[in-house]
N, C-alpha and C. Protein backbone atom coordinates (compact mmCIF):
# COMPACT_ATOMS: atom_id res chain seq x y z
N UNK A 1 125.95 66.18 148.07
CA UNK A 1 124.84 66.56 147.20
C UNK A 1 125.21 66.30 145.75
N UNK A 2 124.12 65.68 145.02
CA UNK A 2 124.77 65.47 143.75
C UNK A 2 124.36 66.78 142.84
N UNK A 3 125.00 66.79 141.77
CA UNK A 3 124.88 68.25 141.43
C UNK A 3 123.64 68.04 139.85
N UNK A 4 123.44 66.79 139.69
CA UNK A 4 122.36 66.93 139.00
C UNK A 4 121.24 66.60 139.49
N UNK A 5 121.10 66.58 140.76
CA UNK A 5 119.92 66.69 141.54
C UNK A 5 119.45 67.81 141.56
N UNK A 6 119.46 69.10 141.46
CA UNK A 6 119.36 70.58 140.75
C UNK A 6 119.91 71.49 140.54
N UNK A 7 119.41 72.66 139.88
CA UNK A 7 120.19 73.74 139.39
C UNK A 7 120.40 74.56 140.32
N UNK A 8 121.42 74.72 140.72
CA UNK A 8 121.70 76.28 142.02
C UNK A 8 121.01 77.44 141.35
N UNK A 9 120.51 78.20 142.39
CA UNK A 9 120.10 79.66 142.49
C UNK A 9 120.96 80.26 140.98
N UNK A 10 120.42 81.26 140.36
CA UNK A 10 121.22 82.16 139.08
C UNK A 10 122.19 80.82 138.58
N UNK A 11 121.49 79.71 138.71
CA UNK A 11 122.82 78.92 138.05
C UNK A 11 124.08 78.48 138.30
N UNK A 12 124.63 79.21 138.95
CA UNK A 12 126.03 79.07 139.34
C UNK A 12 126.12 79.53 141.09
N UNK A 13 126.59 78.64 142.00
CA UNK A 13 127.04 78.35 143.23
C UNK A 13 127.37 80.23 144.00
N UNK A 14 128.20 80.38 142.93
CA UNK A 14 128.71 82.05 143.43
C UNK A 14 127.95 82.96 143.53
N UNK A 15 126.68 82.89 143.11
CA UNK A 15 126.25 84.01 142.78
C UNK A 15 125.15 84.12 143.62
N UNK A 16 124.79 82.93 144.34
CA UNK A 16 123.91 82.66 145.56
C UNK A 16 123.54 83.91 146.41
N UNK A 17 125.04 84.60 146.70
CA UNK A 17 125.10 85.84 147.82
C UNK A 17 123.73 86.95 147.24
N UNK A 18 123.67 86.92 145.96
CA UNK A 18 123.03 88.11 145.09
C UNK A 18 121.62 87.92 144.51
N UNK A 19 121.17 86.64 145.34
CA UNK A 19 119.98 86.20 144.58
C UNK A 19 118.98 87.56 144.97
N UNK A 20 118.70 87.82 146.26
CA UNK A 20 117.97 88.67 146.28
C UNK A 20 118.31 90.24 145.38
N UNK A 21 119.13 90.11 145.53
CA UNK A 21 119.41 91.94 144.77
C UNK A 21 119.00 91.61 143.01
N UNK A 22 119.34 90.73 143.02
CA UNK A 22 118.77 90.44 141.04
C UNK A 22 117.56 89.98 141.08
N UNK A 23 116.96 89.99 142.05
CA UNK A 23 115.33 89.51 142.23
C UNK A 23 114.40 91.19 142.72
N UNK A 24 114.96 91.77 143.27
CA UNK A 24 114.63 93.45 143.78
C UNK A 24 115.11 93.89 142.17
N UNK A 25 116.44 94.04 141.42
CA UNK A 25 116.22 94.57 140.33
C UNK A 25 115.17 94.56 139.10
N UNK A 26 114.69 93.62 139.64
CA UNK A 26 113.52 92.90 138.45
C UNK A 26 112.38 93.22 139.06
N UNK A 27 112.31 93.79 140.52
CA UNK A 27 110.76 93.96 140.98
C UNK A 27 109.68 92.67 140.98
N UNK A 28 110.46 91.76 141.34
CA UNK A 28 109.15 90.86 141.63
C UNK A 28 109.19 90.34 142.74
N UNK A 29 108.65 91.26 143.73
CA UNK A 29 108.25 90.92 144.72
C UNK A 29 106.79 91.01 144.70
N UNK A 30 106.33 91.95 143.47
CA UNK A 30 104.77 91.73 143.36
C UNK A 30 104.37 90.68 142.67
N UNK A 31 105.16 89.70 142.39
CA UNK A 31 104.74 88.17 141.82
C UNK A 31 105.04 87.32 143.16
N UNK A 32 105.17 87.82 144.26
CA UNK A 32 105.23 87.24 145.16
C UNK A 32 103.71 87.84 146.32
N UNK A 33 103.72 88.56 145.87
CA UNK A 33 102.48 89.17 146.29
C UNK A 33 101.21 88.72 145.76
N UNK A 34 101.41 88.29 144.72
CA UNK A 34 100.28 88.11 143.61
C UNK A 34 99.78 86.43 143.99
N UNK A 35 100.70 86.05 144.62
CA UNK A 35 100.80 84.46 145.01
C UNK A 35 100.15 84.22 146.68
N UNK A 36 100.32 85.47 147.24
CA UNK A 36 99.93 85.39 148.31
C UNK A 36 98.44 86.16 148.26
N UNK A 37 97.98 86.57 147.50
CA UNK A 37 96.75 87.27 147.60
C UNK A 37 95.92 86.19 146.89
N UNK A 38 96.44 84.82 146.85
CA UNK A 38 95.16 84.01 146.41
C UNK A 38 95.20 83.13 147.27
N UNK A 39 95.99 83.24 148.42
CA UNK A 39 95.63 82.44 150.34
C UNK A 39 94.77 82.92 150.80
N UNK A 40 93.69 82.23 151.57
CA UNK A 40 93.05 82.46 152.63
C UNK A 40 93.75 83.49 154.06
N UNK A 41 93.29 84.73 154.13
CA UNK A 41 94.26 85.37 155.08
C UNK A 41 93.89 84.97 156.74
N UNK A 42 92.79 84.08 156.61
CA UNK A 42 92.64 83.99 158.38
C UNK A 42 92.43 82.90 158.53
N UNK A 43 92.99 81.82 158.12
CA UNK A 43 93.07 80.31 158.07
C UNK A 43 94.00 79.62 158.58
N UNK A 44 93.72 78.54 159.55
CA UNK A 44 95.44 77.65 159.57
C UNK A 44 95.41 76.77 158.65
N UNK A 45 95.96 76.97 157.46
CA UNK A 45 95.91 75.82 156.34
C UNK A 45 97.51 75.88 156.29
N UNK A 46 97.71 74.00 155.94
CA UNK A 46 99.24 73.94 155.85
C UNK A 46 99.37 74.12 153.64
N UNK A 47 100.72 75.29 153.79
CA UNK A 47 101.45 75.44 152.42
C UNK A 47 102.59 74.60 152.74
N UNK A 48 103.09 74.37 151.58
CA UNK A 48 104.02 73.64 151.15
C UNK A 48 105.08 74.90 149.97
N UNK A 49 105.97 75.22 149.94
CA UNK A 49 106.66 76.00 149.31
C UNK A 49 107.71 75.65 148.61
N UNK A 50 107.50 75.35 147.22
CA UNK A 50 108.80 74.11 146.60
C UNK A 50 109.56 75.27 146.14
N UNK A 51 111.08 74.98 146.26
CA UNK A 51 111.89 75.55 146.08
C UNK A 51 112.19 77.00 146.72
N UNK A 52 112.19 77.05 147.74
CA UNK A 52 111.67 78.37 148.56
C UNK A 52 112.63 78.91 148.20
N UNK A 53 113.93 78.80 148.19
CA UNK A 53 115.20 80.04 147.85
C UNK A 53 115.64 80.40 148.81
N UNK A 54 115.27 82.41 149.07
CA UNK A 54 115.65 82.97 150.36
C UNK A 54 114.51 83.49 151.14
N UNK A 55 113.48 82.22 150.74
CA UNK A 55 112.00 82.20 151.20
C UNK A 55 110.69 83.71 151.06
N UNK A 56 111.77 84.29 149.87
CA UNK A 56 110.23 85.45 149.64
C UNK A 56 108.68 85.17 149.67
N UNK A 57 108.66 84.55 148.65
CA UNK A 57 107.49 84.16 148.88
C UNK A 57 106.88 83.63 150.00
N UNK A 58 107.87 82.79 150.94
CA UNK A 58 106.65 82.59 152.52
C UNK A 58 106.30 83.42 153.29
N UNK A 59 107.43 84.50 153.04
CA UNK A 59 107.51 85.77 154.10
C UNK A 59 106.54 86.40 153.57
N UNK A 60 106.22 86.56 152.21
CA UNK A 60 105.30 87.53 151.96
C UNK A 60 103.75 86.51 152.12
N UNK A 61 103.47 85.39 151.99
CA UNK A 61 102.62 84.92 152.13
C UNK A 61 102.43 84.59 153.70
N UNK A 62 103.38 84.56 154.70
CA UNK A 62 102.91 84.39 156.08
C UNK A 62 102.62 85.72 156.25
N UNK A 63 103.42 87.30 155.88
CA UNK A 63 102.55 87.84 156.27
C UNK A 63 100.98 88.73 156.43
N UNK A 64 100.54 87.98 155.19
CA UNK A 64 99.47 88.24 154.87
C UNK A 64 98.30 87.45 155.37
N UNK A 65 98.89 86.13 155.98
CA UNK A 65 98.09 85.38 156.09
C UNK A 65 98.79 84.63 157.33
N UNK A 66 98.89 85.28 158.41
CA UNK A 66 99.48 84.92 159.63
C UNK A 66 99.20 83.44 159.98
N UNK A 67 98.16 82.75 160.17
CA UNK A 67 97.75 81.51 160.72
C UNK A 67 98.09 80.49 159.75
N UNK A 68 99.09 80.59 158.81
CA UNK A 68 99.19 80.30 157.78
C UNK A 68 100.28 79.03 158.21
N UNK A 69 100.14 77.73 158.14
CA UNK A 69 101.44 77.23 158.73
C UNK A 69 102.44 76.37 157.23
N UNK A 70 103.42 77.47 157.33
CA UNK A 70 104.41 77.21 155.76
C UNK A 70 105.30 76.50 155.92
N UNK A 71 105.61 75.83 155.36
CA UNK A 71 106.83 74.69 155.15
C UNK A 71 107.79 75.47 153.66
N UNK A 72 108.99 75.62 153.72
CA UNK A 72 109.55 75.68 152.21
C UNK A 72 110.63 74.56 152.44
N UNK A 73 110.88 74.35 151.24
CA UNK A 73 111.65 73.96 151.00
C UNK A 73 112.60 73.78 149.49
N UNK A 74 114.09 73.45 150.02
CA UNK A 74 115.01 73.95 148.96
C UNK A 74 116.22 73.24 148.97
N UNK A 75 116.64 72.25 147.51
CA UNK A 75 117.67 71.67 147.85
C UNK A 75 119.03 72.21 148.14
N UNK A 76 119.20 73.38 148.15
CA UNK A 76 120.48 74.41 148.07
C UNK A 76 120.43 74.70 149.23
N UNK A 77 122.12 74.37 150.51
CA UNK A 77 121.87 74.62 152.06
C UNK A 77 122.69 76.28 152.21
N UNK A 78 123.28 76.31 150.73
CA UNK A 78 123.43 78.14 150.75
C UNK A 78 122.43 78.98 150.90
N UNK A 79 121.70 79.23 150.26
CA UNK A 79 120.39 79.52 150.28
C UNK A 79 119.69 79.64 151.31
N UNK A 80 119.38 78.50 151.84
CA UNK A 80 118.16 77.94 153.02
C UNK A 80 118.95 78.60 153.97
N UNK A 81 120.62 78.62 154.22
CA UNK A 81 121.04 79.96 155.38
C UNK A 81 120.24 80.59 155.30
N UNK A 82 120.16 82.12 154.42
CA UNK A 82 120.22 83.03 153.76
C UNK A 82 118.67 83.43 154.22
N UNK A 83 117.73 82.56 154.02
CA UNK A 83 116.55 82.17 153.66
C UNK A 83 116.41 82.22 155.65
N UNK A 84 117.04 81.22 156.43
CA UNK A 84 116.42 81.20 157.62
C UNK A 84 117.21 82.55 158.54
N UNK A 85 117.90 83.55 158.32
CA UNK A 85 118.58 84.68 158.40
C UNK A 85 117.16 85.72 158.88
N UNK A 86 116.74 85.68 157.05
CA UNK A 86 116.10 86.66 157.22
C UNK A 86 114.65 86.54 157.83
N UNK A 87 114.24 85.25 157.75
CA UNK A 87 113.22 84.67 158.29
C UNK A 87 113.26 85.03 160.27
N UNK A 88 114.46 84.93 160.67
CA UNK A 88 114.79 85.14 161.83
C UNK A 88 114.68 86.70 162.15
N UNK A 89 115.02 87.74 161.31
CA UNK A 89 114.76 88.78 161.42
C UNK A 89 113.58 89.50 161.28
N UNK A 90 112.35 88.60 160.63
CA UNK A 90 110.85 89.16 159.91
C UNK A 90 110.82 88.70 161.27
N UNK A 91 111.22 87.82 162.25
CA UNK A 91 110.53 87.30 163.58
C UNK A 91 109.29 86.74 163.00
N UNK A 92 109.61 85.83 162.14
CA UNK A 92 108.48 85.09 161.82
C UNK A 92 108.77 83.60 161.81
N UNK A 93 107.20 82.69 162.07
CA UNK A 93 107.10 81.43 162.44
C UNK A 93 107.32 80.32 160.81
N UNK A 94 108.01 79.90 160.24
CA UNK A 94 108.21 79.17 158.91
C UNK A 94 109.11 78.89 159.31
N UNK A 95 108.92 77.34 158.94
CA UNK A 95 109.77 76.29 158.53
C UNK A 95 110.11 75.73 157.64
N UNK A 96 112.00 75.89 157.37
CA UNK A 96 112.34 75.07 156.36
C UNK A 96 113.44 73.72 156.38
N UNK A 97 113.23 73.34 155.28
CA UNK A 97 114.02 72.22 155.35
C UNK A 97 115.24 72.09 154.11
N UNK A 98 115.63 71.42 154.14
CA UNK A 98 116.53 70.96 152.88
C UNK A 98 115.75 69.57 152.30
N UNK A 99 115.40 69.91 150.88
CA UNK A 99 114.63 68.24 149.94
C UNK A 99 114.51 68.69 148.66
N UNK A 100 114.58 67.81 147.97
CA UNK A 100 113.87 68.37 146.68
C UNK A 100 112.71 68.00 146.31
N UNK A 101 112.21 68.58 145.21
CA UNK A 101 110.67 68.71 144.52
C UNK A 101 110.98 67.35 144.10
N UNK A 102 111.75 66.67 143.68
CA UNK A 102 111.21 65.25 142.84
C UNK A 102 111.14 64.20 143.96
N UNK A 103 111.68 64.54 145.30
CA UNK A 103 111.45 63.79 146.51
C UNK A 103 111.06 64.44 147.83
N UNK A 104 110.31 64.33 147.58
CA UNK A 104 109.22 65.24 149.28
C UNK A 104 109.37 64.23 149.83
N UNK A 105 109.83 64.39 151.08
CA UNK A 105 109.54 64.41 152.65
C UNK A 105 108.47 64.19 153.35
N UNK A 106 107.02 63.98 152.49
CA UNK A 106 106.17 63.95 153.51
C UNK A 106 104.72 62.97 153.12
N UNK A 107 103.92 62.60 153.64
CA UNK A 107 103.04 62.14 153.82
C UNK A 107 102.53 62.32 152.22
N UNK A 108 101.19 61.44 151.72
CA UNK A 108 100.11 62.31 150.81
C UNK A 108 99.08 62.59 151.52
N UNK A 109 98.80 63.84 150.73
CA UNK A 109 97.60 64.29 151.66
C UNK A 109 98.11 65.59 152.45
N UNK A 110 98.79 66.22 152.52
CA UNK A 110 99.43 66.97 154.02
C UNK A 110 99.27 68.28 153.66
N UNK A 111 99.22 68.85 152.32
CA UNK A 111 98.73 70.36 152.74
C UNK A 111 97.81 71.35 151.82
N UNK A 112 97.14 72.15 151.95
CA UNK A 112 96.63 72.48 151.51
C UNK A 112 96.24 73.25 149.93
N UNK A 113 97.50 73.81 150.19
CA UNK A 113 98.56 74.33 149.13
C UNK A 113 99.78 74.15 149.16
N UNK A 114 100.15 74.10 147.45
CA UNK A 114 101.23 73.97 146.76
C UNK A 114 101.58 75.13 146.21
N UNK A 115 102.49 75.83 146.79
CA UNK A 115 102.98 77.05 145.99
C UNK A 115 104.58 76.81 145.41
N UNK A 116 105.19 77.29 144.52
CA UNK A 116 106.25 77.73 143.82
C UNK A 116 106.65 79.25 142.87
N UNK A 117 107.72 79.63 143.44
CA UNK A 117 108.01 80.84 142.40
C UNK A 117 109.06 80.66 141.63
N UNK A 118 109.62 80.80 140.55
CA UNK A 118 110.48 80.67 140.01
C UNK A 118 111.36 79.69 140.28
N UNK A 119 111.04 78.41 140.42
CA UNK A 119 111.77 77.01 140.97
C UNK A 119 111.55 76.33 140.03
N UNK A 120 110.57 76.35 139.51
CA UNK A 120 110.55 74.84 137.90
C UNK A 120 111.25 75.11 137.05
N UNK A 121 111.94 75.79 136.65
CA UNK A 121 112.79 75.86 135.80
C UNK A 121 114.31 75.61 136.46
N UNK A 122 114.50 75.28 137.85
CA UNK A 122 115.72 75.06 138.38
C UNK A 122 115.55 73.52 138.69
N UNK A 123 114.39 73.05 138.28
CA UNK A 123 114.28 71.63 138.60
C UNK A 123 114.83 71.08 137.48
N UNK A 124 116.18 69.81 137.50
CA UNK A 124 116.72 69.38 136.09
C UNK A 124 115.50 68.72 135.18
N UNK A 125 115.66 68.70 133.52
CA UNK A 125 114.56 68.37 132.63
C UNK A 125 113.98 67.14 133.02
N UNK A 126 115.29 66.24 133.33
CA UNK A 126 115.13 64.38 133.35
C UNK A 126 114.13 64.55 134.45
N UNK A 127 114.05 65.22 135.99
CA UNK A 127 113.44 65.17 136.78
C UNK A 127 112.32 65.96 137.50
N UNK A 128 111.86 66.73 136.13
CA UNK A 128 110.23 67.87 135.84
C UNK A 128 109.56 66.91 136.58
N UNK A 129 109.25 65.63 136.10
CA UNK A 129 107.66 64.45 135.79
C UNK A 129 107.71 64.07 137.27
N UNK A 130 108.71 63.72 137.97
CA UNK A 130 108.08 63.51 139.03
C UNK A 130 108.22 64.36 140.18
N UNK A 131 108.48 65.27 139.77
CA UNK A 131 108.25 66.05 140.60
C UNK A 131 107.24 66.76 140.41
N UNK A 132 106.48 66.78 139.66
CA UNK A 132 105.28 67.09 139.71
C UNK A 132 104.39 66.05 139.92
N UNK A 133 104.47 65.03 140.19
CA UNK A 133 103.86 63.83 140.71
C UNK A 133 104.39 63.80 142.20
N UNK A 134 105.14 64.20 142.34
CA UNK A 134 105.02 64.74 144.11
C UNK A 134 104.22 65.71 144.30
N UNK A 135 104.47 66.50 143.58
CA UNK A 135 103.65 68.21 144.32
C UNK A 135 102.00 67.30 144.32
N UNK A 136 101.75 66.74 143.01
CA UNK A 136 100.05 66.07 143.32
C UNK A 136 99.96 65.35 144.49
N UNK A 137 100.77 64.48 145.22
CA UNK A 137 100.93 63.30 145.91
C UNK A 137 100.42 63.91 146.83
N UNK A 138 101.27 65.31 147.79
CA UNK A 138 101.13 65.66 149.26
C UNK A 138 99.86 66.69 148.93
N UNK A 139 100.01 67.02 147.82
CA UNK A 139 98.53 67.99 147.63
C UNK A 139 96.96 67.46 148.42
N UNK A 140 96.70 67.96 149.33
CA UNK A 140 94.97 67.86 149.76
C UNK A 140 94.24 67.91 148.80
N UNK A 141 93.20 66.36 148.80
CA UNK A 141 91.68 66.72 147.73
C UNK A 141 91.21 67.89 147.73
N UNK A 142 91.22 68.67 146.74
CA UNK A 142 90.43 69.79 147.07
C UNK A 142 91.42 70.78 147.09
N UNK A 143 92.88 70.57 147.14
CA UNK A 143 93.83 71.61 147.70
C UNK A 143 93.73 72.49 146.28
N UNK A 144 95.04 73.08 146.05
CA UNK A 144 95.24 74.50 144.94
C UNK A 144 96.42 74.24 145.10
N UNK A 145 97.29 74.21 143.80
CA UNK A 145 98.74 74.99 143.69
C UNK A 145 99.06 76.01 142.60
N UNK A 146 99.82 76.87 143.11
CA UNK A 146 100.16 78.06 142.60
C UNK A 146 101.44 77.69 142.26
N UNK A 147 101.59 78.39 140.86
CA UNK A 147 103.18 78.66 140.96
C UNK A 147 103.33 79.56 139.74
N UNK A 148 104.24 80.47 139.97
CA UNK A 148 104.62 81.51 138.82
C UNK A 148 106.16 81.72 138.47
N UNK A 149 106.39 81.31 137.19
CA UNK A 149 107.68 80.89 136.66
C UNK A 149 107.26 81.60 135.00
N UNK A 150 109.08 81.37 134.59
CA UNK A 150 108.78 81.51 133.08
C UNK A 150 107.73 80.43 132.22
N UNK A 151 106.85 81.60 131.18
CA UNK A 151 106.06 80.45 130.54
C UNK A 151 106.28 80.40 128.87
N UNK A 152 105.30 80.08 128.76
CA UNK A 152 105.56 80.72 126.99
C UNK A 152 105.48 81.37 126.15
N UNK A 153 106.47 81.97 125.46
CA UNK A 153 105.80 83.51 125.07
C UNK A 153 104.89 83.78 124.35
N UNK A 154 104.67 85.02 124.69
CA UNK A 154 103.43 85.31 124.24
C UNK A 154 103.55 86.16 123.04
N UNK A 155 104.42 87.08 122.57
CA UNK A 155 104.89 88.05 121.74
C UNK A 155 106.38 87.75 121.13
N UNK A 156 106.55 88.99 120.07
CA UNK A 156 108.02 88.46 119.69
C UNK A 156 108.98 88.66 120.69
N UNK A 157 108.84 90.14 121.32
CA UNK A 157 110.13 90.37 122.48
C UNK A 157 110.13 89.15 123.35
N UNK A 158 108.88 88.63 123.73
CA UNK A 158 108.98 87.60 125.12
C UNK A 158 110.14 86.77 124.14
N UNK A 159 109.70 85.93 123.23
CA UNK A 159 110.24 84.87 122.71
C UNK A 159 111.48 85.38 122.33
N UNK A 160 112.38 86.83 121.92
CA UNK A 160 113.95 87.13 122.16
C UNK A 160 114.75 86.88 123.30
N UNK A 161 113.55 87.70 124.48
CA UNK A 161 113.91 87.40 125.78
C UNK A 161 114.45 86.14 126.41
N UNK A 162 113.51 85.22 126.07
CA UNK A 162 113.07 83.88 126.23
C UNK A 162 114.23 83.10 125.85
N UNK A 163 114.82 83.11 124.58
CA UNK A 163 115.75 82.67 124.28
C UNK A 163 117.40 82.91 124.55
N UNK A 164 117.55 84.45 124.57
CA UNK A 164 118.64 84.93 125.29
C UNK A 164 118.72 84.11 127.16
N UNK A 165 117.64 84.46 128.01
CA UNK A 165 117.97 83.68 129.44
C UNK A 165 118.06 82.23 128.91
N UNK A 166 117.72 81.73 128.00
CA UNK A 166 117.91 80.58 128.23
C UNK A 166 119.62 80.23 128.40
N UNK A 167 119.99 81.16 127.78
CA UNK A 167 121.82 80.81 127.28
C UNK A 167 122.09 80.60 129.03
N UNK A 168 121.41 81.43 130.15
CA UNK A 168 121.98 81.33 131.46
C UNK A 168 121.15 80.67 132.46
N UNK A 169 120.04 80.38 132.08
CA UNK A 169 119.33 79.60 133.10
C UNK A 169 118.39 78.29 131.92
N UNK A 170 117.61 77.44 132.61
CA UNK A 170 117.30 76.22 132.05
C UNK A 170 116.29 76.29 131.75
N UNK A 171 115.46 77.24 131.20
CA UNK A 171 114.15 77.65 131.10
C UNK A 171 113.73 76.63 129.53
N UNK A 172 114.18 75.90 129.03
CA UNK A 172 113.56 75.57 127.79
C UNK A 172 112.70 75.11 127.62
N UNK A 173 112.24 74.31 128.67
CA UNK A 173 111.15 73.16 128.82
C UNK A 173 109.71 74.28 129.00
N UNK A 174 109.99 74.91 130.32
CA UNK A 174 108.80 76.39 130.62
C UNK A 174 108.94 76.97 128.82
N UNK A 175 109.40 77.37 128.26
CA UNK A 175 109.08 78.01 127.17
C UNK A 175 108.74 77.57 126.22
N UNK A 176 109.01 75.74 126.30
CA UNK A 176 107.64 75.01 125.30
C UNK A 176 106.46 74.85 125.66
N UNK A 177 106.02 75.40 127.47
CA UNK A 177 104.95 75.14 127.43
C UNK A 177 104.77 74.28 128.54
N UNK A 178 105.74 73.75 129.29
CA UNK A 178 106.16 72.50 130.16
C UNK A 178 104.63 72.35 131.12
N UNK A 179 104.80 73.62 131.90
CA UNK A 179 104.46 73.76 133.17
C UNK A 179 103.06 73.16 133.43
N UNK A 180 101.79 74.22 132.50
CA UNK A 180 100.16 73.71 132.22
C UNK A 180 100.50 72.07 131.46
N UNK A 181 100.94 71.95 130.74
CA UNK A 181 101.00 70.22 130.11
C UNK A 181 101.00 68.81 131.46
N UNK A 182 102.67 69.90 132.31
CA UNK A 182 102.23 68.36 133.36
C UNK A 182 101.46 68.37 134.38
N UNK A 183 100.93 70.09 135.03
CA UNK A 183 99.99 69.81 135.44
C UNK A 183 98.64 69.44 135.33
N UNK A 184 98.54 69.12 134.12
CA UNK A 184 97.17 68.25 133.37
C UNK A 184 97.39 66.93 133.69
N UNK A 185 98.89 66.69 133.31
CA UNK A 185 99.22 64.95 132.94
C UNK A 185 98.96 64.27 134.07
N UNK A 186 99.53 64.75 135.03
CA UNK A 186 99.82 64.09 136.64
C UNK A 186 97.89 64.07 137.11
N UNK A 187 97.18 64.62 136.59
CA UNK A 187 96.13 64.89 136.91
C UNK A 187 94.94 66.21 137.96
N UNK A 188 96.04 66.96 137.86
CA UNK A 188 95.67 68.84 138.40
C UNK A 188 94.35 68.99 137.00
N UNK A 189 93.11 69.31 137.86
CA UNK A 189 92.31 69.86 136.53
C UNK A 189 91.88 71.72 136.99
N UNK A 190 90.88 72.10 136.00
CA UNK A 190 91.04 73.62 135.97
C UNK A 190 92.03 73.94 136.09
N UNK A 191 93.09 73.69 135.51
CA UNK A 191 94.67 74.38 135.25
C UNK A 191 94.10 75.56 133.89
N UNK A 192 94.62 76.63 134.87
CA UNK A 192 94.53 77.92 133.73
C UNK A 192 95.58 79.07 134.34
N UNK A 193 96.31 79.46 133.22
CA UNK A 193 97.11 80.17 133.23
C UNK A 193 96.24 81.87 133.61
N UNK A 194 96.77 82.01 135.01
CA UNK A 194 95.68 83.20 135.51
C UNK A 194 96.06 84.17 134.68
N UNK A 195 97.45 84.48 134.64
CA UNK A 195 98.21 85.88 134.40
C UNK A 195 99.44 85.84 133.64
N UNK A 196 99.92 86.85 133.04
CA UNK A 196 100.60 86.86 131.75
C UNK A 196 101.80 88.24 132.08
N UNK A 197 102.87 88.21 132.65
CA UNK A 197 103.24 89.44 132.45
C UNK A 197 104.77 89.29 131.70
N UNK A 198 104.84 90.28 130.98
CA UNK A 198 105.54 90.91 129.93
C UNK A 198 105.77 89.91 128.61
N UNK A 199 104.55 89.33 128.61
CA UNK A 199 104.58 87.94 127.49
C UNK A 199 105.56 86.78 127.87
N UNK A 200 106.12 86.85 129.10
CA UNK A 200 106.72 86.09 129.13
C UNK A 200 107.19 85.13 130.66
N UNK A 201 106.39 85.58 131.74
CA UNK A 201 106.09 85.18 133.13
C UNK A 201 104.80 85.04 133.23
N UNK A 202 104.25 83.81 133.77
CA UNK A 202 102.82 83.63 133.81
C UNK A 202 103.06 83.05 134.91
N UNK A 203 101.84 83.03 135.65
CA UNK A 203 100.85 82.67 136.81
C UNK A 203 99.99 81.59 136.80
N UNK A 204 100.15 80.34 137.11
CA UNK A 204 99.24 79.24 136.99
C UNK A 204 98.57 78.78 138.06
N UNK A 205 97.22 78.29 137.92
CA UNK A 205 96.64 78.02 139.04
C UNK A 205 95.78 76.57 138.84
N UNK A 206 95.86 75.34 139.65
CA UNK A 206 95.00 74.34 139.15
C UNK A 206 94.61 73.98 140.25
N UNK A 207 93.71 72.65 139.81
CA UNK A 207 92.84 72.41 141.56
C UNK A 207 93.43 71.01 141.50
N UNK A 208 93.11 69.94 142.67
CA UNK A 208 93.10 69.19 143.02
C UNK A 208 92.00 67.98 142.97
């Protein structure tokens, strides 16, 4: 694996074991919730899940939306353990793979939704553009992608905040603004930033 093909989990390889416990300290599992309450709950529509991690977000979006058929995926095979562990223990049906966002695996056209949580900012800078020219590629006419990551601040604390994580994670690009810009460029329209929390995590939603 080459290592600028992306950023590991918290940045650093070691710290993989702890992703979830620094993700429960921060309480966002209701930004994972918040992602799944804009699925169809009684549908078989195929998601696509870039950068799944230790797959919160599918778990919380399959189980809200059972008929739901999820794909994640994540270039980190620490992780994707971790990720198919607990997936094995929810006794739930999701599938993942090992790929990255700037090279999908699959067809255009193939799913319905595009979701991401906190993964664009682990995607390296050089390789944002096309990977968001993938996420459009496999996206369905008509489909939706979600994704909720750092955005730009909104206040002074966000923008202290903002700048301090940057010293440990790669957020610079999200805090100029990255995220709504290329999903315009690539051609996603009604891109609007749904939600805003603590001036400094937003919620984006565009169509297809």
């Amino acid at each position: 694996m080459n290592r600028k093909d992306h950023i590991k989990p918290l940045t650093v390889g070691f710290l993989t074991p702890f992703y979830d416990s620094v993700f429960k300290i921060f309480a966002f599992e209701k930004f994972y919730k918040k992602i799944a309450s804009q699925i169809p709950p009684d549908k078989a529509i195929h998601i696509l899940d870039i950068g799944t991690g230790t797959a919160n977000l599918a778990i919380a979006i399959k189980k809200r939306s059972p008929k739901a058929k999820i794909l994640g995926i994540d270039p980190d095979e620490k992780i994707l353990k971790i990720a198919k562990e607990k997936i094995k223990k929810e006794k739930l049906d999701i599938k993942l793979i090992k790929a990255f966002a700037q090279k999908l695996p699959f067809k255009k056209q193939s799913f319905d939704y595009v979701v991401s949580s906190f993964a664009v900012h682990h995607i390296p800078p050089n390789l944002k553009d096309q990977a968001f020219l993938e996420m459009y590629r496999v996206l369905r006419s008509g489909g939706t992608i979600l994704i909720i990551d750092i955005g730009e601040p909104k206040n002074l604390l966000a923008k202290i905040t903002g700048t301090v994580f940057s010293l440990i994670e790669s957020v610079g690009p999200n805090l100029r603004g990255f995220i709504p810009k290329a999903l315009k460029e690539v051609g996603f329209y009604n891109v609007k930033e749904v939600e805003s929390k603590f001036g400094l995590i937003s919620f984006y939603r565009a169509r297809k």
